[in-house]
Protein backbone atom coordinates (compact mmCIF):
# COMPACT_ATOMS: atom_id res chain seq x y z
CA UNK A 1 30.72 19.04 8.39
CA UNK A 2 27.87 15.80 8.68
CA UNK A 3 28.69 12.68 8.37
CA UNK A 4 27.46 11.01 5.38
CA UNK A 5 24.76 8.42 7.22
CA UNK A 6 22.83 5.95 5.16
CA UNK A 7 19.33 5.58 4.38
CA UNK A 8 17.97 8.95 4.17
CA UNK A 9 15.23 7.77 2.38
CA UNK A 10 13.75 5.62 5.76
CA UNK A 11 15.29 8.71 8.13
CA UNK A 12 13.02 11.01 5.75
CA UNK A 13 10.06 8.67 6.31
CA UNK A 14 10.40 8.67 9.79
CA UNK A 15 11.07 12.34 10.41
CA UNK A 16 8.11 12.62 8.09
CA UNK A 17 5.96 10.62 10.00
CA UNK A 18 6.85 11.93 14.01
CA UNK A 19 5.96 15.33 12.57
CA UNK A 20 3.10 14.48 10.78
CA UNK A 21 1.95 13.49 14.23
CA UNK A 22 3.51 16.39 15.99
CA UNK A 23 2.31 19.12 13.99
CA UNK A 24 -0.51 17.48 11.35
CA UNK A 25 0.51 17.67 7.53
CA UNK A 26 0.29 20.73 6.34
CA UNK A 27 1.50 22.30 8.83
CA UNK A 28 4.76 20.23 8.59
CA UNK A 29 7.12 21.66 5.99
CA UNK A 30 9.77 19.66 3.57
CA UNK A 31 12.15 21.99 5.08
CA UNK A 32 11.65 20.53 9.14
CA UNK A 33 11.48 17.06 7.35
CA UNK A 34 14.96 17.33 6.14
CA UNK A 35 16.30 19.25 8.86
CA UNK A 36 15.19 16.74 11.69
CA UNK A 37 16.12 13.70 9.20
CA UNK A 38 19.80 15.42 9.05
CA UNK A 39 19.82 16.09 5.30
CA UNK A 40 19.32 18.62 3.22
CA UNK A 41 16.04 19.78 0.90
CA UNK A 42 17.64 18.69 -2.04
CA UNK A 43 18.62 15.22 -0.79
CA UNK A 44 14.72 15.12 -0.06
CA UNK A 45 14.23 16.22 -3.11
CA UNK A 46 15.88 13.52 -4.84
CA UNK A 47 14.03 10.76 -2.91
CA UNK A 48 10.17 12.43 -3.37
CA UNK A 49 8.32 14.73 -5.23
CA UNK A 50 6.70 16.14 -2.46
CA UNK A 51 6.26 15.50 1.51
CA UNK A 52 2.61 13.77 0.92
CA UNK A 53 4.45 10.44 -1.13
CA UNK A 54 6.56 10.21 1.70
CA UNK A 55 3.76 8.55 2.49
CA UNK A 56 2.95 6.57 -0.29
CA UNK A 57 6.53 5.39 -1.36
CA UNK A 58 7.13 3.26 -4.65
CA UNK A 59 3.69 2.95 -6.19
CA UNK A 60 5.36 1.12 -8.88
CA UNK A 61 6.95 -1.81 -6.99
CA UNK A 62 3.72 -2.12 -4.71
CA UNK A 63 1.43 -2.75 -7.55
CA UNK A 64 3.58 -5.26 -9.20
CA UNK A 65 2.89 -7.35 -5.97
CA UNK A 66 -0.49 -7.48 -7.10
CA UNK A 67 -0.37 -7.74 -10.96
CA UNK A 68 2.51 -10.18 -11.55
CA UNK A 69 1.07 -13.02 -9.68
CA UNK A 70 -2.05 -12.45 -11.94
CA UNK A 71 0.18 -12.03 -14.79
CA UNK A 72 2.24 -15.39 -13.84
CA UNK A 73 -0.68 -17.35 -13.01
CA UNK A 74 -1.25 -20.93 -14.66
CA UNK A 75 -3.33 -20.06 -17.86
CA UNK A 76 -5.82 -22.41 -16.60
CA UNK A 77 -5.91 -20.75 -13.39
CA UNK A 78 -9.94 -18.99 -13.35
CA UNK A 79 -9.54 -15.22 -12.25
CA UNK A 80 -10.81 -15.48 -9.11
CA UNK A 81 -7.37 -17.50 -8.05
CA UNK A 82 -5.20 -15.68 -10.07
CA UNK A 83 -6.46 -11.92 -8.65
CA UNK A 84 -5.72 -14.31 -5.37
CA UNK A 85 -2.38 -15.05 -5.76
CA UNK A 86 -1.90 -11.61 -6.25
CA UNK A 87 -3.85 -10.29 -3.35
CA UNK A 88 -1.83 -13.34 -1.31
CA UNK A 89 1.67 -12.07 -2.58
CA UNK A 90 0.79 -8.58 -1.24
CA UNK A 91 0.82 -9.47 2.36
CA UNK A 92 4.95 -9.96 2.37
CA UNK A 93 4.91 -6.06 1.78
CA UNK A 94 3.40 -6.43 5.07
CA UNK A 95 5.43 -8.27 7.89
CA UNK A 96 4.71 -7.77 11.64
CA UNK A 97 7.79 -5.60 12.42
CA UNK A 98 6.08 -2.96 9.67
CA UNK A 99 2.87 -3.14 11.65
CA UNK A 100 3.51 -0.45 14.79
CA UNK A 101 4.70 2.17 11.20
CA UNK A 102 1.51 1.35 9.27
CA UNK A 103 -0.71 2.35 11.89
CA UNK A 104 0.96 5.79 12.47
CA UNK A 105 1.02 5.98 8.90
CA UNK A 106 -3.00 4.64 8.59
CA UNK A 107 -3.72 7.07 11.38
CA UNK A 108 -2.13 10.40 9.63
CA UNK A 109 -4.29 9.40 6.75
CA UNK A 110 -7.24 8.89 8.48
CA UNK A 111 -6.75 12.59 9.75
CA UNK A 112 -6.32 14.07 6.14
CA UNK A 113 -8.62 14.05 3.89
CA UNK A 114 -6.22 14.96 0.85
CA UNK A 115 -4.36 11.73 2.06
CA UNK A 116 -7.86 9.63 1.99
CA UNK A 117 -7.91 10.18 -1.37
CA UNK A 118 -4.73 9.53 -2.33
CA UNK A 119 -4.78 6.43 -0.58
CA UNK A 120 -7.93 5.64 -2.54
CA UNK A 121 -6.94 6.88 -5.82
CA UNK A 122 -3.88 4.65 -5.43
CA UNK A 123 -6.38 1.65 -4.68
CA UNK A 124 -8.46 2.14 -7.47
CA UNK A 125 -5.24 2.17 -9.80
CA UNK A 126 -3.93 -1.26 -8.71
CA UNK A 127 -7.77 -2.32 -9.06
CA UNK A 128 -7.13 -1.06 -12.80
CA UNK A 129 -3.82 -2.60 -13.39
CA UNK A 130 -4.84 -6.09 -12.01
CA UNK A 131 -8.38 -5.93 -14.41
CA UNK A 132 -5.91 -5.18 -17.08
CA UNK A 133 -3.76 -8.05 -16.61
CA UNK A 134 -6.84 -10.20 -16.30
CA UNK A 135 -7.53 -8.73 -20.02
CA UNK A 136 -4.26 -9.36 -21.12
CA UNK A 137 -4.78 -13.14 -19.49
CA UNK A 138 -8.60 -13.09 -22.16
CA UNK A 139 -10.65 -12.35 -19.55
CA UNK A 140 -13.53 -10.17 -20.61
CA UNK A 141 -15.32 -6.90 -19.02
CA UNK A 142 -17.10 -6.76 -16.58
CA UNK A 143 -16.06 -9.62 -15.24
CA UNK A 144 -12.34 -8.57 -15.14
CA UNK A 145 -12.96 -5.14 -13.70
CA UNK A 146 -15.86 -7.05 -11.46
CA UNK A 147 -13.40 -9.87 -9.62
CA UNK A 148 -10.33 -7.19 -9.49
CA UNK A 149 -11.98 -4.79 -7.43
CA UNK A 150 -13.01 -7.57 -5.21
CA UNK A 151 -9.69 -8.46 -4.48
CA UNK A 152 -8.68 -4.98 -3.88
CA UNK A 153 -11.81 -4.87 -1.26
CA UNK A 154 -10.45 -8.51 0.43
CA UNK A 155 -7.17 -6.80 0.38
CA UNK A 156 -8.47 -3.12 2.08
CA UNK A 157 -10.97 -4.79 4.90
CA UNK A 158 -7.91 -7.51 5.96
CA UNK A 159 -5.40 -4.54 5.85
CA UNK A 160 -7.96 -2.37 7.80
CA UNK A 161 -8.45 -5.26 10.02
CA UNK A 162 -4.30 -5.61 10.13
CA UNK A 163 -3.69 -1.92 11.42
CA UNK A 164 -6.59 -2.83 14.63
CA UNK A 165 -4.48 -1.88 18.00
CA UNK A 166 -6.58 -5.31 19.39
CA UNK A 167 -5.40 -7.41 15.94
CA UNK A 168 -1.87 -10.00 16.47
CA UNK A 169 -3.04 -12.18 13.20
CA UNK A 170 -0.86 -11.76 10.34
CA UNK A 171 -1.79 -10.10 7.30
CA UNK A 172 -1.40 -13.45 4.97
CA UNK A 173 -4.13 -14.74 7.93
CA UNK A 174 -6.41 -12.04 7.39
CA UNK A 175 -5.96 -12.24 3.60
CA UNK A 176 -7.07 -15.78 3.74
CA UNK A 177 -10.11 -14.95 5.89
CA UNK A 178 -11.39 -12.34 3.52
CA UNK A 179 -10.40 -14.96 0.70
CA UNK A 180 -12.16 -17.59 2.18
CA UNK A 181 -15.09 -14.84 2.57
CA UNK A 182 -15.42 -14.04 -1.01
CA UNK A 183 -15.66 -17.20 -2.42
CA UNK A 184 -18.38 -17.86 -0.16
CA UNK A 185 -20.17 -14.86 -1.43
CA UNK A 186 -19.37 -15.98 -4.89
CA UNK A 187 -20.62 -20.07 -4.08
C-alpha cells in the first residue's frame, strides 16, 4: 500500500505541468496526471474539475487580490488609485521563487489555443469584478469599466514582461512601471 504523502494538489500541478510539456495537453490524460503524481483519479478529482484548471487554480482567491483592495480603498481614493492598489496587491501572488513555474505554465498556454482563451476569459472576468466594485464604490459607466480594464492591461503587459527568460525585476517593479505608464497616458 502508498504512503499517504501531502500536497497532492501541488504534486498534481506539477505532474500536470512536466506532461503538458512532454506530451502537449490533449494528449495528456487525467489518468497519467494522477498516476505520475502518485494518487489516484478520484483524489484528482476532488482537487479539479478537469486537467485544463490545473492550470488555472483558485479563480476565486486570485480575483479577490484584485477587487478587495478596490473594495477597501479610502472612499476618497479616485479610481484610478484604488484599481491600483488592487493591481499592486496582485503582484504577492507573484514572488520570484513562482517565476521558473509561471513560465512553463505561460509557455503551455501560449501553445494552446483553448488555454489562450481561458486565460483571457479569466482576465476579462476580474476586469468585470473590479468595474463592479468601482460601481459598488459610485463610480459610474464607462468610466468604471474604462479604468478597470486598464489596470487589467498594466497588470497583463508587466506579467508578460515578468515571465521574459532576459527579465530579474520583480513583478511589484514592473507593476509600478506600467503604473507609472498609465498615468502618464492619462496626464
Amino acid at each position: 500500500m502508498v504512503r499517504w504523502e501531502p500536497d497532492a494538489a501541488g504534486r498534481l500541478r506539477r505532474a500536470a505541468a512536466e506532461l503538458f510539456v512532454e506530451r502537449g495537453v490533449e494528449a495528456t490524460t487525467v489518468a497519467a496526471i494522477a498516476e505520475r503524481a502518485g494518487v489516484t483519479e478520484r483524489t484528482f478529482f476532488r482537487h479539479f474539475a478537469d486537467k485544463r484548471e490545473v492550470l488555472f487554480g483558485d479563480g476565486v482567491r486570485f480575483t479577490s487580490l484584485f477587487v478587495d483592495p478596490v473594495r477597501d480603498a479610502p472612499p476618497d481614493a479616485s479610481p484610478l488609485d484604488a484599481v491600483a492598489a488592487g493591481v499592486r496587491a496582485s503582484a504577492a501572488f507573484f514572488p520570484d521563487e513562482r517565476r521558473a513555474d509561471s513560465r512553463i505554465r505561460g509557455r503551455i498556454i501560449a501553445d494552446n489555443p483553448g488555454l489562450q482563451e481561458r486565460e483571457l476569459l479569466k482576465m476579462d472576468a476580474i476586469a468585470a469584478s473590479i468595474a463592479d466594485a468601482l460601481r459598488e464604490r459610485g463610480v459610474p459607466d464607462p468610466a468604471a469599466t474604462i479604468v478597470a480594464r486598464a489596470g487589467v492591461a498594466v497588470f497583463s503587459a508587466a506579467f508578460v514582461a515578468w515571465l521574459r527568460e532576459d527579465e530579474t525585476r520583480e513583478m511589484g517593479e514592473l507593476i509600478e512601471d506600467g503604473l507609472r505608464e498609465l498615468r502618464a497616458i492619462a496626464s
